[in-house]
Protein backbone atom coordinates (compact mmCIF):
# COMPACT_ATOMS: atom_id res chain seq x y z
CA UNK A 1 -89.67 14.68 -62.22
CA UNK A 2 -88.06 14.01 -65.68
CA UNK A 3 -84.95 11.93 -65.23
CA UNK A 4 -83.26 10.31 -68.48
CA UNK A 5 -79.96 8.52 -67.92
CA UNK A 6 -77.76 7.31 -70.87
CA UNK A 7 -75.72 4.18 -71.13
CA UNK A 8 -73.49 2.04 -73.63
CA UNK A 9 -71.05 4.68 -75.23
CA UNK A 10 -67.67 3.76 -75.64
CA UNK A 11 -64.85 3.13 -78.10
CA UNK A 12 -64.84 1.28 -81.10
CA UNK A 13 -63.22 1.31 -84.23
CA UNK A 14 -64.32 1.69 -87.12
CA UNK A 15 -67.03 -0.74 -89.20
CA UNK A 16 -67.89 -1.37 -85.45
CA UNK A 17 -71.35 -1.01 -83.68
CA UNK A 18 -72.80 0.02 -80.42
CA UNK A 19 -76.10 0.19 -78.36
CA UNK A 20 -76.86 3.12 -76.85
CA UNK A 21 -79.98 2.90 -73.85
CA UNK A 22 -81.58 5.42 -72.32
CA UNK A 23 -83.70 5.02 -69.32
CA UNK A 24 -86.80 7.23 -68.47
CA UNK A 25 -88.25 7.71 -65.37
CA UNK A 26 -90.96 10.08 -64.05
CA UNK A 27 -93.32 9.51 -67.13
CA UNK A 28 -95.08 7.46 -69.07
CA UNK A 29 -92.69 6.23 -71.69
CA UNK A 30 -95.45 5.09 -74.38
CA UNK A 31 -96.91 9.02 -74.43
CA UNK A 32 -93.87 10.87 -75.20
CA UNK A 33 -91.47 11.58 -78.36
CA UNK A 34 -88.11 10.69 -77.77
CA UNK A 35 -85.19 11.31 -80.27
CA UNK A 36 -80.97 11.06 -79.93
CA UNK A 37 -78.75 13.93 -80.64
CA UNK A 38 -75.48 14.64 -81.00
CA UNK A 39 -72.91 17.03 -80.32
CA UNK A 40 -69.15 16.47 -81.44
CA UNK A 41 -66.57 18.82 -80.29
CA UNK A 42 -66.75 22.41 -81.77
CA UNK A 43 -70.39 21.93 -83.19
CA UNK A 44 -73.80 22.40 -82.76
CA UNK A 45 -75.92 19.53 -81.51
CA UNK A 46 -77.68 17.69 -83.73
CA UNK A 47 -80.40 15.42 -84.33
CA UNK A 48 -79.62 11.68 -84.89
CA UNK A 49 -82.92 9.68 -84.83
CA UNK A 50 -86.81 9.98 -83.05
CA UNK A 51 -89.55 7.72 -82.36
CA UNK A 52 -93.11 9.38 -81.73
CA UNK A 53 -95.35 8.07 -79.18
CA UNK A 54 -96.72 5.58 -81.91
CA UNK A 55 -93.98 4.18 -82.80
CA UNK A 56 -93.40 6.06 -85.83
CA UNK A 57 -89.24 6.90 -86.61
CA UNK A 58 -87.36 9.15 -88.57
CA UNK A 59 -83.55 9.48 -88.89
CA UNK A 60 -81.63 12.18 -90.31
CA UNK A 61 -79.75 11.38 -93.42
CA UNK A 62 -76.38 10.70 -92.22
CA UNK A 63 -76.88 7.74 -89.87
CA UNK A 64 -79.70 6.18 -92.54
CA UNK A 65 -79.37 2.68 -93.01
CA UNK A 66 -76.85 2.37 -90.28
CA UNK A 67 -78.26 3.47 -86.63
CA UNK A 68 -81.76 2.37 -85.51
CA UNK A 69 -84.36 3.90 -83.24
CA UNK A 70 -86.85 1.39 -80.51
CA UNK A 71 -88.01 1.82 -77.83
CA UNK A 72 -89.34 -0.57 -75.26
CA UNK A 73 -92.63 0.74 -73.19
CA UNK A 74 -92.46 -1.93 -69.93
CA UNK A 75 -89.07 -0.92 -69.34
CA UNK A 76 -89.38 2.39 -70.15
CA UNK A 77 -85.86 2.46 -71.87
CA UNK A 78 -84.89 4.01 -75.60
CA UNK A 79 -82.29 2.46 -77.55
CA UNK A 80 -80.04 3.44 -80.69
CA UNK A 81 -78.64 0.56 -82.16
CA UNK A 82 -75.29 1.88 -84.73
CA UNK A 83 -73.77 -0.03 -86.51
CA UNK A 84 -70.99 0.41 -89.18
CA UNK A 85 -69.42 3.22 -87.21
CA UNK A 86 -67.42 5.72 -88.98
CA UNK A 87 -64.88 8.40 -87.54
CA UNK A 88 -67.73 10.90 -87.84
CA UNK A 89 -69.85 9.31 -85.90
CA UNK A 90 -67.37 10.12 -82.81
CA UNK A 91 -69.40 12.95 -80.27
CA UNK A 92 -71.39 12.75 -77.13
CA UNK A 93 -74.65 11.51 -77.57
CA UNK A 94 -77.84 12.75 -75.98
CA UNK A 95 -81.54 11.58 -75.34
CA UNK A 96 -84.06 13.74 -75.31
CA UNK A 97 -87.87 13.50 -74.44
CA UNK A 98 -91.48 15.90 -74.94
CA UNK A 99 -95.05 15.34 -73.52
CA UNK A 100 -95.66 16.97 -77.21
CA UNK A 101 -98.02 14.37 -79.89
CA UNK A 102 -95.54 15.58 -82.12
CA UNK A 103 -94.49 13.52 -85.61
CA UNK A 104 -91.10 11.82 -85.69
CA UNK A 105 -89.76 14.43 -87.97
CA UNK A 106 -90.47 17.13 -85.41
CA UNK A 107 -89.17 15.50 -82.60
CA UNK A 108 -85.52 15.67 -84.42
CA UNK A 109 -85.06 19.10 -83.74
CA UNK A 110 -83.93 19.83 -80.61
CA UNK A 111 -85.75 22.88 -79.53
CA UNK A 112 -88.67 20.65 -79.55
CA UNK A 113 -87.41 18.53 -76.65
CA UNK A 114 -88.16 19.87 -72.88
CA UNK A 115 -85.76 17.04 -71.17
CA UNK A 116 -82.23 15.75 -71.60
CA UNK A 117 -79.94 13.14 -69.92
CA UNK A 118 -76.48 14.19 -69.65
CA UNK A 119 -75.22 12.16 -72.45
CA UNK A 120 -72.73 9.46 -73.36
CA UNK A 121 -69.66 9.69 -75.36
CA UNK A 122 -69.25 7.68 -78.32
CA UNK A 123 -65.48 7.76 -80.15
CA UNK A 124 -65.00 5.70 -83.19
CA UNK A 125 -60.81 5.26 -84.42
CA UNK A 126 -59.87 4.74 -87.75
């Protein structure tokens, strides 16, 4: 069974950073897609960032340049590292995982995803 558990939200203000993790158990880590999402309150959930089962990333535009994807296979744990938080940024944040050989790109929309942890909230202040 599929079990993903989220850690490291919290609040910071803004300009700061934060490292999300995300533990997997109950597959192999190194053969899935994995990918953060979003959801602030009142919207849709979105996708953040994804790392294929090679290693490849993709990100969407808004966190580019700020928030980065890695994963690491012995532990079996998937990270988002943000930095230069902004207001924006503030929603609960969600991992996400597929069996799929899909392509980083794919794996940022959401539909795409069979399992989900239950998410960690991340506020930034002004």
């Amino acid at each position: 069974q599929v079990q993903l558990v989220e850690s490291g939200g919290g609040s910071v203000q803004a300009g700061g950073s934060l490292r999300l993790s995300c533990a997997a158990t109950g597959f192999k880590h190194s053969m899935y897609g994995m990918g953060w999402f979003r959801q602030a309150p009142g919207k849709g959930r979105e996708g953040v960032a994804a790392i294929a089962w090679d290693g490849s990333t993709s990100y969407a535009d808004f966190v580019k340049g700020r928030f980065t994807i890695s994963k690491d296979n012995a532990k079996n744990t998937l990270y988002l590292q943000m930095n230069s938080l902004k207001p924006e940024d503030t929603a609960m944040y969600y991992c996400a995982a597929t069996p799929l050989a899909l392509t980083a790109w794919q794996l940022l929309l959401e539909w795409r995803h069979a399992d989900w942890g239950q998410g960690t909230q991340v506020t930034v202040s002004s």
